[in-house]
N, C-alpha and C. Protein backbone atom coordinates (compact mmCIF):
# COMPACT_ATOMS: atom_id res chain seq x y z
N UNK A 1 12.92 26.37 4.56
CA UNK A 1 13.44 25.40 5.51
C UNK A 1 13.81 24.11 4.79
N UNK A 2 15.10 23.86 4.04
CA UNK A 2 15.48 23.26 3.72
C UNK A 2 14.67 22.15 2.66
N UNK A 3 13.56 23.07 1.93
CA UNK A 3 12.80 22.84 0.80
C UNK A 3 11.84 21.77 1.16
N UNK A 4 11.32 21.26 2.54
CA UNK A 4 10.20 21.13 3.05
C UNK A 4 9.18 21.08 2.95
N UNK A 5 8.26 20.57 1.80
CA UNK A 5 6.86 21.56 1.81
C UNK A 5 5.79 21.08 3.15
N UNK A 6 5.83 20.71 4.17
CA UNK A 6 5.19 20.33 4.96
C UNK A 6 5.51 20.91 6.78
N UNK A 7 6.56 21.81 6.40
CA UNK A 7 7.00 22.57 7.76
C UNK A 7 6.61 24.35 7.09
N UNK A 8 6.01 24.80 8.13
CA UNK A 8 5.75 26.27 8.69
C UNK A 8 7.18 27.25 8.34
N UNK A 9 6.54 28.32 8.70
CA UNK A 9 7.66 29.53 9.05
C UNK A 9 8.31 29.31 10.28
N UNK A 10 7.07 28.77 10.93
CA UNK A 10 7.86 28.75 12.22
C UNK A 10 8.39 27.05 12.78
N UNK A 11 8.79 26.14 11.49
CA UNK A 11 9.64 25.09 11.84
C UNK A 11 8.65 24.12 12.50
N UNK A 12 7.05 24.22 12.27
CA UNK A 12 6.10 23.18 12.94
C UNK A 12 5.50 22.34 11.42
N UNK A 13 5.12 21.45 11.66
CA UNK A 13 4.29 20.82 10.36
C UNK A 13 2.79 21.46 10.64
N UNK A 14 2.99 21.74 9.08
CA UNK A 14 1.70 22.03 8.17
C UNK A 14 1.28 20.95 7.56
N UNK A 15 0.04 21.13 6.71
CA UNK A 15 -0.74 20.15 5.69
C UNK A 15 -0.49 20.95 4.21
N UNK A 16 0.31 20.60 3.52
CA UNK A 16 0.60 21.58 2.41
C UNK A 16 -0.69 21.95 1.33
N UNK A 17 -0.85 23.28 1.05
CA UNK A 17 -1.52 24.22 0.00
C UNK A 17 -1.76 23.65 -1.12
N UNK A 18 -2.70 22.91 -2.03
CA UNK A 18 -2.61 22.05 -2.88
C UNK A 18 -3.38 22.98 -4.08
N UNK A 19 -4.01 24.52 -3.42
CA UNK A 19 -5.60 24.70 -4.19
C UNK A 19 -4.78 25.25 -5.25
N UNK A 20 -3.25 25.79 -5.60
CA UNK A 20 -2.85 26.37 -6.66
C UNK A 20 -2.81 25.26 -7.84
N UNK A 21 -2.48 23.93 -7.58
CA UNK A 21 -2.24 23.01 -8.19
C UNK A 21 -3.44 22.22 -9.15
N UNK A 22 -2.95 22.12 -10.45
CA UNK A 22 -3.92 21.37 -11.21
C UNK A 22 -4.15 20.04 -11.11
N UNK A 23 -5.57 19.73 -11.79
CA UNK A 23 -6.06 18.47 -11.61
C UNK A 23 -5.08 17.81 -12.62
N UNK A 24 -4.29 16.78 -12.48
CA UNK A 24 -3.35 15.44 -12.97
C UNK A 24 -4.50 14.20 -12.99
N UNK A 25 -4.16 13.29 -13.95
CA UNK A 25 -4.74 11.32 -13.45
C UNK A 25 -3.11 11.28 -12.30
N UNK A 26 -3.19 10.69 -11.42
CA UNK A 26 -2.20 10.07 -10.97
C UNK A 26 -2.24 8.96 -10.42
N UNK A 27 -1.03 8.02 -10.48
CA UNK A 27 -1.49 6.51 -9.70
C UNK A 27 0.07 6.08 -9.37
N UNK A 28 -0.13 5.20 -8.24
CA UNK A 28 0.75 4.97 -7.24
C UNK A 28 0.59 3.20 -7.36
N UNK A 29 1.80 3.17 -7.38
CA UNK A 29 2.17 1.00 -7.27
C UNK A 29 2.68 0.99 -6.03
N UNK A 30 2.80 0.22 -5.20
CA UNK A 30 3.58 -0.19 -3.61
C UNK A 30 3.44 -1.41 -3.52
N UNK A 31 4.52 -1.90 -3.15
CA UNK A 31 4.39 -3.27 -2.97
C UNK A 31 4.82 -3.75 -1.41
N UNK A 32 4.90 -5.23 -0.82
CA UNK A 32 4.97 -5.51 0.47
C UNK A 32 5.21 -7.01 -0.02
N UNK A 33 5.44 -7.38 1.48
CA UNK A 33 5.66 -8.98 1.73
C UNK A 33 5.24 -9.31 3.12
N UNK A 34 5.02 -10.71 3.06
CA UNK A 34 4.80 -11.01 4.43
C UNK A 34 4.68 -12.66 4.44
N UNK A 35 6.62 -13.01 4.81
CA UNK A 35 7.10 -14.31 5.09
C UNK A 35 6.62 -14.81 5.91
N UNK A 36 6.31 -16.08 6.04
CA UNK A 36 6.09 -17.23 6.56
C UNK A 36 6.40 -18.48 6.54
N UNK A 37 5.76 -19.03 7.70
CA UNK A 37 6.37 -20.86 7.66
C UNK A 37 5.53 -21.60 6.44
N UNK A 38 6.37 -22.67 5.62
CA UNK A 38 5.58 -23.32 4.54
C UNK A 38 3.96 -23.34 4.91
N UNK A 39 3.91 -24.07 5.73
CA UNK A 39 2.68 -24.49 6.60
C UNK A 39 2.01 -23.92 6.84
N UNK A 40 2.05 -22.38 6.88
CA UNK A 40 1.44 -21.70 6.88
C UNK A 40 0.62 -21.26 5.70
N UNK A 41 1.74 -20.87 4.76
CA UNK A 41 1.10 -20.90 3.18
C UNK A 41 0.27 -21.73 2.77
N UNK A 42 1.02 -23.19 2.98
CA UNK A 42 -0.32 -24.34 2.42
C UNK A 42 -1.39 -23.70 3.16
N UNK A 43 -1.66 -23.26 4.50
CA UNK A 43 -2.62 -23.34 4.95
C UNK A 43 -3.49 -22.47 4.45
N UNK A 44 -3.22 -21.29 3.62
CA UNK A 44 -3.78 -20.29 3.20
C UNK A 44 -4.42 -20.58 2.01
N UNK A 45 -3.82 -21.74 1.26
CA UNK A 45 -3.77 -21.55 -0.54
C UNK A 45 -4.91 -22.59 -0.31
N UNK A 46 -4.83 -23.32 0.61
CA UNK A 46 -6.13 -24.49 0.77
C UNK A 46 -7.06 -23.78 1.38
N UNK A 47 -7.32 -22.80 2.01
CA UNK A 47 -8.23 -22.15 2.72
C UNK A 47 -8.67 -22.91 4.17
N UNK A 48 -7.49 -23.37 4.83
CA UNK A 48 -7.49 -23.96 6.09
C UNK A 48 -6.79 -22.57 7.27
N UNK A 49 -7.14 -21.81 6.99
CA UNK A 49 -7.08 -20.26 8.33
C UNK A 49 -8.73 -20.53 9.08
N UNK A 50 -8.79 -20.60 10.32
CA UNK A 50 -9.95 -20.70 10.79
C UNK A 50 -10.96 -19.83 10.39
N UNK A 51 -9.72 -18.32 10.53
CA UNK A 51 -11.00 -16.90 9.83
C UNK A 51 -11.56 -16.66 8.34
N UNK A 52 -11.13 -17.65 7.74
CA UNK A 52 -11.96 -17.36 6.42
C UNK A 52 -10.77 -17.41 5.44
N UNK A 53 -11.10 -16.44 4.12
CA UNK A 53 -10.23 -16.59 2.83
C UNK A 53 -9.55 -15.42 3.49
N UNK A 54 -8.03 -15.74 4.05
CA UNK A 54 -7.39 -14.79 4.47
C UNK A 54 -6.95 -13.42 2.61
N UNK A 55 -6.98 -13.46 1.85
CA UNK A 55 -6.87 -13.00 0.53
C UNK A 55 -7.75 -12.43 0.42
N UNK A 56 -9.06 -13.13 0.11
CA UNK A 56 -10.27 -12.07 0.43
C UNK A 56 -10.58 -10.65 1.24
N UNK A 57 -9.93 -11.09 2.66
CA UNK A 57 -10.32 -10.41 3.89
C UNK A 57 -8.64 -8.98 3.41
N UNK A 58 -7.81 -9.49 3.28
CA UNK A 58 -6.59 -9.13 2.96
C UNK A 58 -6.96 -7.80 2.02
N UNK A 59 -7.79 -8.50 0.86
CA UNK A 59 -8.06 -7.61 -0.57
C UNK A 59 -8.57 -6.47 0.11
N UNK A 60 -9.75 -6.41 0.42
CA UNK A 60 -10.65 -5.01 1.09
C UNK A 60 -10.28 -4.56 2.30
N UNK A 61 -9.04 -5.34 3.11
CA UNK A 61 -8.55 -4.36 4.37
C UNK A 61 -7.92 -3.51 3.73
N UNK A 62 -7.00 -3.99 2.42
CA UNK A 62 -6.30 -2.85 1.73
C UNK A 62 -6.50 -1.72 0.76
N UNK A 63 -8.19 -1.93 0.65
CA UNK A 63 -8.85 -1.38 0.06
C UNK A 63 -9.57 -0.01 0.47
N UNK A 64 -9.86 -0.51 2.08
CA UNK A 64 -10.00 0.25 3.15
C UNK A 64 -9.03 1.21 3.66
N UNK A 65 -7.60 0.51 3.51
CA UNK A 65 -6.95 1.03 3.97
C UNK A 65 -6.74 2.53 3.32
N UNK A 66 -6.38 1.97 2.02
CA UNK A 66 -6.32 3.33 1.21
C UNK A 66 -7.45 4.52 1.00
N UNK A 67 -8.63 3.83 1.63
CA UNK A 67 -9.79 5.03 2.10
C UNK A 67 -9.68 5.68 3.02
N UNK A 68 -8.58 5.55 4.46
CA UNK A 68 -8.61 5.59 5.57
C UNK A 68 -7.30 6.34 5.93
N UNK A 69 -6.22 6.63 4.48
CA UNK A 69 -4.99 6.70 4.88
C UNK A 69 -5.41 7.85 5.63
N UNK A 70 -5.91 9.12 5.00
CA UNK A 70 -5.77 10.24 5.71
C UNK A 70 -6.28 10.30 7.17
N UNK A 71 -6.48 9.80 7.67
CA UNK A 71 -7.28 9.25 8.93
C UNK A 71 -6.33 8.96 9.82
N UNK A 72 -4.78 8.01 9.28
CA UNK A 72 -4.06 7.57 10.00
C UNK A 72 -2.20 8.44 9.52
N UNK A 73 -2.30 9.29 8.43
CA UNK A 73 -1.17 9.90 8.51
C UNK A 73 -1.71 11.39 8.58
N UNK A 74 -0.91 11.89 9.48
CA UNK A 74 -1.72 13.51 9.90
C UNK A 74 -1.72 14.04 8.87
N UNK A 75 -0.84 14.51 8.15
CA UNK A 75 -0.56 15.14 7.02
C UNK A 75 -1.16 15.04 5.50
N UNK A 76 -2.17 14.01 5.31
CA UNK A 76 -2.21 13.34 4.25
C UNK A 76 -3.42 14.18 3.73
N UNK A 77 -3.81 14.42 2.61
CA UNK A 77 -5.25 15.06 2.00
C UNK A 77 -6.18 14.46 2.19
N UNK A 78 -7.63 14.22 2.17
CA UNK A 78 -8.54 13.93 2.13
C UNK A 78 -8.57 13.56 0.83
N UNK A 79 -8.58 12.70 -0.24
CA UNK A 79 -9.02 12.73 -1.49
C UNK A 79 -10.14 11.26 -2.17
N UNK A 80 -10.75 11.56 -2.94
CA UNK A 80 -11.88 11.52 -3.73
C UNK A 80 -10.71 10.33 -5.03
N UNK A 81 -10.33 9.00 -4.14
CA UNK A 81 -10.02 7.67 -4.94
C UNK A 81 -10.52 7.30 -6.17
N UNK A 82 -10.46 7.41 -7.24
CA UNK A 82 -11.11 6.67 -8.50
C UNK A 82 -11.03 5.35 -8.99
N UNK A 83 -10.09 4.38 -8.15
CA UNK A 83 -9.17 3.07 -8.29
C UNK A 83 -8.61 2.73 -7.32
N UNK A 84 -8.86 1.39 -6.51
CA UNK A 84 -7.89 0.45 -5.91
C UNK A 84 -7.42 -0.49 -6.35
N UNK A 85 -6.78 -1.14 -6.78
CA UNK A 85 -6.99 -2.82 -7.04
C UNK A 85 -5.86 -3.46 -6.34
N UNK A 86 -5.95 -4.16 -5.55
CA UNK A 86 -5.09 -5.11 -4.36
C UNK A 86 -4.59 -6.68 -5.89
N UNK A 87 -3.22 -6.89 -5.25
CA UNK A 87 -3.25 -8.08 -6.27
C UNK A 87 -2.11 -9.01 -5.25
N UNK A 88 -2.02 -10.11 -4.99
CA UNK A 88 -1.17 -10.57 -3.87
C UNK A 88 -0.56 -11.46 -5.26
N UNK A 89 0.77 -12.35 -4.91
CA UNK A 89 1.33 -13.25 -5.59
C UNK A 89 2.03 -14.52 -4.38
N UNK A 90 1.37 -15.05 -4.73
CA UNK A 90 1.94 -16.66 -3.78
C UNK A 90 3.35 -17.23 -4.25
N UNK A 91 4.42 -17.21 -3.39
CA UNK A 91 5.75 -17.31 -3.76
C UNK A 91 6.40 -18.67 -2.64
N UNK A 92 6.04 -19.43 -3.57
CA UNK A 92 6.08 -20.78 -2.52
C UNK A 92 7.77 -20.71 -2.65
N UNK A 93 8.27 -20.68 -3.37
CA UNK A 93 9.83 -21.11 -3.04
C UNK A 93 10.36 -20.16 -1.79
N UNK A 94 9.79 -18.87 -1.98
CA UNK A 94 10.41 -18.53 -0.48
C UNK A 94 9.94 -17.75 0.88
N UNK A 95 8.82 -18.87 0.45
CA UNK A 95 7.50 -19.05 1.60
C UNK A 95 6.80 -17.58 1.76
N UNK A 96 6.20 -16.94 0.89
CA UNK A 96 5.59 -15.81 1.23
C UNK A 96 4.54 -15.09 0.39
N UNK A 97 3.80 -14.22 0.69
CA UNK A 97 2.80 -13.61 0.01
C UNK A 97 3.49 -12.16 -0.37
N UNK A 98 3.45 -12.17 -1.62
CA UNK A 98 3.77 -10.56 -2.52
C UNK A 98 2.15 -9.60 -2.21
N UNK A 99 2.51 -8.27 -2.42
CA UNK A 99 1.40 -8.00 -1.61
C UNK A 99 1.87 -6.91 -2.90
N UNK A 100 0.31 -6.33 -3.86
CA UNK A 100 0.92 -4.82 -4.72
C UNK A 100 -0.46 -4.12 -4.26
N UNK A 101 -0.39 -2.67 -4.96
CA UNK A 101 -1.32 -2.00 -4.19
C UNK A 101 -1.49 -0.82 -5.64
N UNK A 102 -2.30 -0.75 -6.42
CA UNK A 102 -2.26 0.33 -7.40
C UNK A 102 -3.48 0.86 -7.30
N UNK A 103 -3.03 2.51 -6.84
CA UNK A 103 -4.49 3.94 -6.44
C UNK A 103 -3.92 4.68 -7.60
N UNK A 104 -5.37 5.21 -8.16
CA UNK A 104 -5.41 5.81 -9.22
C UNK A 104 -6.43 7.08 -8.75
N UNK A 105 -6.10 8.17 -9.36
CA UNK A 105 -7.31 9.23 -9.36
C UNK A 105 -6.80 10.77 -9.94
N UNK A 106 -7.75 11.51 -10.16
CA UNK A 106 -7.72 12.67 -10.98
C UNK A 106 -8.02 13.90 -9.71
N UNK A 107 -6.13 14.21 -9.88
CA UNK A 107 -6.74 15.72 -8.45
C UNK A 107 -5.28 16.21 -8.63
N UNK A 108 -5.58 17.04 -7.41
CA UNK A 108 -4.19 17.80 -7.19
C UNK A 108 -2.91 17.39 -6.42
N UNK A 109 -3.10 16.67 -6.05
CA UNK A 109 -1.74 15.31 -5.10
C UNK A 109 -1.98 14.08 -5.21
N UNK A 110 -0.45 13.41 -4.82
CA UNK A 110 -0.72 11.97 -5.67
C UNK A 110 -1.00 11.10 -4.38
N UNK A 111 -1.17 9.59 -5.25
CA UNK A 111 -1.67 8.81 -4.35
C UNK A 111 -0.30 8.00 -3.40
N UNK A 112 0.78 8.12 -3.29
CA UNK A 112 1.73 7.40 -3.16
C UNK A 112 1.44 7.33 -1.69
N UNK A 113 0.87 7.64 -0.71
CA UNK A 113 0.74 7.22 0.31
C UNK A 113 -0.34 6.13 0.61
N UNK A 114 -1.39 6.43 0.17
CA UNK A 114 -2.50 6.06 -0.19
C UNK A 114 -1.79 4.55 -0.72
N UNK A 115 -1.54 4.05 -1.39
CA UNK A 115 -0.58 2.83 -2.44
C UNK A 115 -0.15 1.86 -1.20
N UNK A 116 0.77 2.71 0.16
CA UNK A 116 1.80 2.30 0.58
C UNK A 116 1.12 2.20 1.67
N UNK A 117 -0.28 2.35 2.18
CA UNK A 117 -0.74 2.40 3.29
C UNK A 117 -1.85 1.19 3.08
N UNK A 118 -2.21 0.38 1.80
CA UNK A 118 -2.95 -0.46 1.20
C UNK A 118 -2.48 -1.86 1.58
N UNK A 119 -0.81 -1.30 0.73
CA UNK A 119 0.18 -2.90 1.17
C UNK A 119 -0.15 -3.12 2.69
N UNK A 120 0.23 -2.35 3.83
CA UNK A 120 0.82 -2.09 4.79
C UNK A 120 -0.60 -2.99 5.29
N UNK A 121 -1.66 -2.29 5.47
CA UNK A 121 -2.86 -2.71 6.39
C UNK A 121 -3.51 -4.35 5.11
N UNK A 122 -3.00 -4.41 4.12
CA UNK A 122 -3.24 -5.72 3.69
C UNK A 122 -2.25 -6.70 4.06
N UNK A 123 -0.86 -6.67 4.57
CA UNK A 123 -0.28 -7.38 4.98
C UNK A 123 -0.38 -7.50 6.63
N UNK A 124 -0.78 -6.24 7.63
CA UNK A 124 -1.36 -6.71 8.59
C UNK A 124 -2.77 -7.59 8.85
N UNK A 125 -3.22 -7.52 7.79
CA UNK A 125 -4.37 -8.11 7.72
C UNK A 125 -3.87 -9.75 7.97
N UNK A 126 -3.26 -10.14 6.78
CA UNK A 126 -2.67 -11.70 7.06
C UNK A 126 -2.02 -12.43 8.35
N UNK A 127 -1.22 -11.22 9.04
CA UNK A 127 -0.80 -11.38 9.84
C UNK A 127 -1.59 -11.82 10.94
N UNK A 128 -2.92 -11.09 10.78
CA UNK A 128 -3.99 -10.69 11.96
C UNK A 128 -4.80 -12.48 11.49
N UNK A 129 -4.85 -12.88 10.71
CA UNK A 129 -5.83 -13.58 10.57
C UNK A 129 -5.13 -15.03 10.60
N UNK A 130 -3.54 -15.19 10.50
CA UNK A 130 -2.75 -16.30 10.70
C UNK A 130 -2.03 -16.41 11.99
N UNK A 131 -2.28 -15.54 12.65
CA UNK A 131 -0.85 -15.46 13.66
C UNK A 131 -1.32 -16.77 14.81
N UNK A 132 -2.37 -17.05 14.74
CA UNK A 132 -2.71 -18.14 15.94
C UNK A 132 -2.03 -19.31 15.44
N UNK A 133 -1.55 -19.68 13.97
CA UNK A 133 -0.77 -20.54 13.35
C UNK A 133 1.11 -20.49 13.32
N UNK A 134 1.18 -19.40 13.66
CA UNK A 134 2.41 -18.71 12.93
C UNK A 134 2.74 -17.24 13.18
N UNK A 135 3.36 -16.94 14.40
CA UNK A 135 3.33 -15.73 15.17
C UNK A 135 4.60 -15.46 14.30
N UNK A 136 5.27 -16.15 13.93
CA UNK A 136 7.19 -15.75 13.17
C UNK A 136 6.96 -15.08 11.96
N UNK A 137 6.25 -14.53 11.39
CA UNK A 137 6.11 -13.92 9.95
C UNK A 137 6.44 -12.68 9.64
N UNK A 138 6.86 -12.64 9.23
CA UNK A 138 7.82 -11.05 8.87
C UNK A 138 7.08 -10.15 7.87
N UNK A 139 6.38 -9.20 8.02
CA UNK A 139 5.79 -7.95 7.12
C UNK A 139 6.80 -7.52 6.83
N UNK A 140 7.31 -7.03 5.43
CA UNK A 140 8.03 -5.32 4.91
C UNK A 140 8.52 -5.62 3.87
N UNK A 141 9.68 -5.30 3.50
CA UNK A 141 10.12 -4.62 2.24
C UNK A 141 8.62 -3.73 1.52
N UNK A 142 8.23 -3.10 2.16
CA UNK A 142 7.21 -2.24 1.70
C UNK A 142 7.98 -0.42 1.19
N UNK A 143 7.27 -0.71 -0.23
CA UNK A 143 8.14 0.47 -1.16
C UNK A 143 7.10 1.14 -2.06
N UNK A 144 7.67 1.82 -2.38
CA UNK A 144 6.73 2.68 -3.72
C UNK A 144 7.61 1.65 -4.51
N UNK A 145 6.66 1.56 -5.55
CA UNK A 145 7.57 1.01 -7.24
C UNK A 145 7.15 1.63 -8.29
N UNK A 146 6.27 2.35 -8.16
CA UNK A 146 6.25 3.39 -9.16
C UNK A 146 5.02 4.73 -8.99
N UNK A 147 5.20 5.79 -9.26
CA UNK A 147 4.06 6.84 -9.40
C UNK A 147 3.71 7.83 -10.45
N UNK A 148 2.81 8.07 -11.08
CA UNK A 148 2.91 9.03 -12.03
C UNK A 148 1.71 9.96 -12.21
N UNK A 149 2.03 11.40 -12.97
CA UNK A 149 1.36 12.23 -12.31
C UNK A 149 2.10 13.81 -11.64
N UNK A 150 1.48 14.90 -12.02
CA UNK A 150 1.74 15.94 -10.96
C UNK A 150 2.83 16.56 -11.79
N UNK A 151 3.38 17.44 -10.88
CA UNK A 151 4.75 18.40 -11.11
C UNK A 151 5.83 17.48 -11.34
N UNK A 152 6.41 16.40 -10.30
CA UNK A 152 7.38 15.94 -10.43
C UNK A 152 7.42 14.52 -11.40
N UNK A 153 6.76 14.46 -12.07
CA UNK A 153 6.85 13.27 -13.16
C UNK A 153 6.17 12.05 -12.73
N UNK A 154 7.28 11.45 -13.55
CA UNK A 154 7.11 9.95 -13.83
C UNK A 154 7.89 9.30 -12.37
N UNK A 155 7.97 8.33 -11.68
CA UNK A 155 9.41 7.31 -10.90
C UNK A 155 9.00 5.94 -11.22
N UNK A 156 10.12 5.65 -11.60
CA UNK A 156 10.06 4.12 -11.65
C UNK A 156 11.35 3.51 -10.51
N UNK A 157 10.90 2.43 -9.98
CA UNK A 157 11.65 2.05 -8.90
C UNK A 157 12.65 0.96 -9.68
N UNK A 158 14.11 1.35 -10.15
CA UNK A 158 14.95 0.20 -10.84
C UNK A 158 14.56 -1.00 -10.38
N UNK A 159 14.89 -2.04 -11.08
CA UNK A 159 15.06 -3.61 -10.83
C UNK A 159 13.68 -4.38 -10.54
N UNK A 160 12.45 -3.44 -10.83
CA UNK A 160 11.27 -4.17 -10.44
C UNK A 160 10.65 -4.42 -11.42
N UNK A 161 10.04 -5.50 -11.31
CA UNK A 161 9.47 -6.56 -13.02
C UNK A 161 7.83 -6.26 -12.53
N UNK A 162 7.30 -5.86 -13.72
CA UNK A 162 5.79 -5.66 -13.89
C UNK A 162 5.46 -7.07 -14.16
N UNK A 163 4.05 -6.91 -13.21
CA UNK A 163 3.14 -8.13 -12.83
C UNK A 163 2.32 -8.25 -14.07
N UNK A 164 2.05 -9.64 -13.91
CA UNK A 164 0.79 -9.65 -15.00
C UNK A 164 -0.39 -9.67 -14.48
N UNK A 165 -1.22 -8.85 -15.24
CA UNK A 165 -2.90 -9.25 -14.64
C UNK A 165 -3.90 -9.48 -14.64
């Protein structure tokens, strides 16, 4: 069915067969954003959010998150994480928080959901913990930027500059 691995014979979704597949290291980069009003930012970088170190709280929602993906995408494996590390970047010129997300681990499927589900619930996180300041803030450009690992290689996502850390 049009080379699918996640649809049936009979055209329904499955959870795809992984047990033929060897153990790989694999690790997944994703990145996110989540614009805001200046004022808002100052308010973050000074630690003036009523709820606390929104960054802090941010770091381990996305930390969580990526413990939890399979929980929230039907399809996703259960797997045994060896690495999270959340890293945000403060981008005052055009008012916003960079959001990256790198899962690492040794199995039979990769983490690229897991990566992209880190950004996602770490940038709702900010949202969740500023919005009584600043309901206008825009979550997304949320992407893979890179994965490696498995059958299908290496990807690197063109035009994206490695962080320092």
């Amino acid at each position: 069915m049009n080379g699918l691995t996640h649809i049936n014979r009979q055209g329904r979704a499955k959870m795809v067969d992984v047990s033929e597949k060897g153990d790989t290291v694999r690790v997944a980069v994703a990145r996110g954003e989540v614009i805001m009003k200046p004022e808002t930012l100052s308010l973050i970088k000074e630690g003036g959010i009523a709820k606390g170190d929104v960054l802090a709280v941010a770091q381990v929602a996305g930390i969580m998150g990526a413990k939890k993906t399979p929980d929230l995408i039907p399809m996703c494996h259960p797997l045994m994480l060896s690495g999270i590390d959340m890293s945000f970047l403060i981008n005052e010129e055009e008012s916003k928080i960079e959001i990256e997300a790198r899962v690492k681990l040794t199995g039979k499927t990769g983490v690229e959901m897991e990566a992209l589900t880190a950004v996602s619930v770490a940038a709702l996180t900010i949202y969740d913990m500023c919005k009584a300041v600043d309901k206008e803030m825009v979550l997304g450009n949320i992407r893979l930027i890179s994965k490696s690992g498995g059958k299908s290689g290496e990807f690197i996502r063109k035009g994206e500059c490695i962080w320092e850390k």
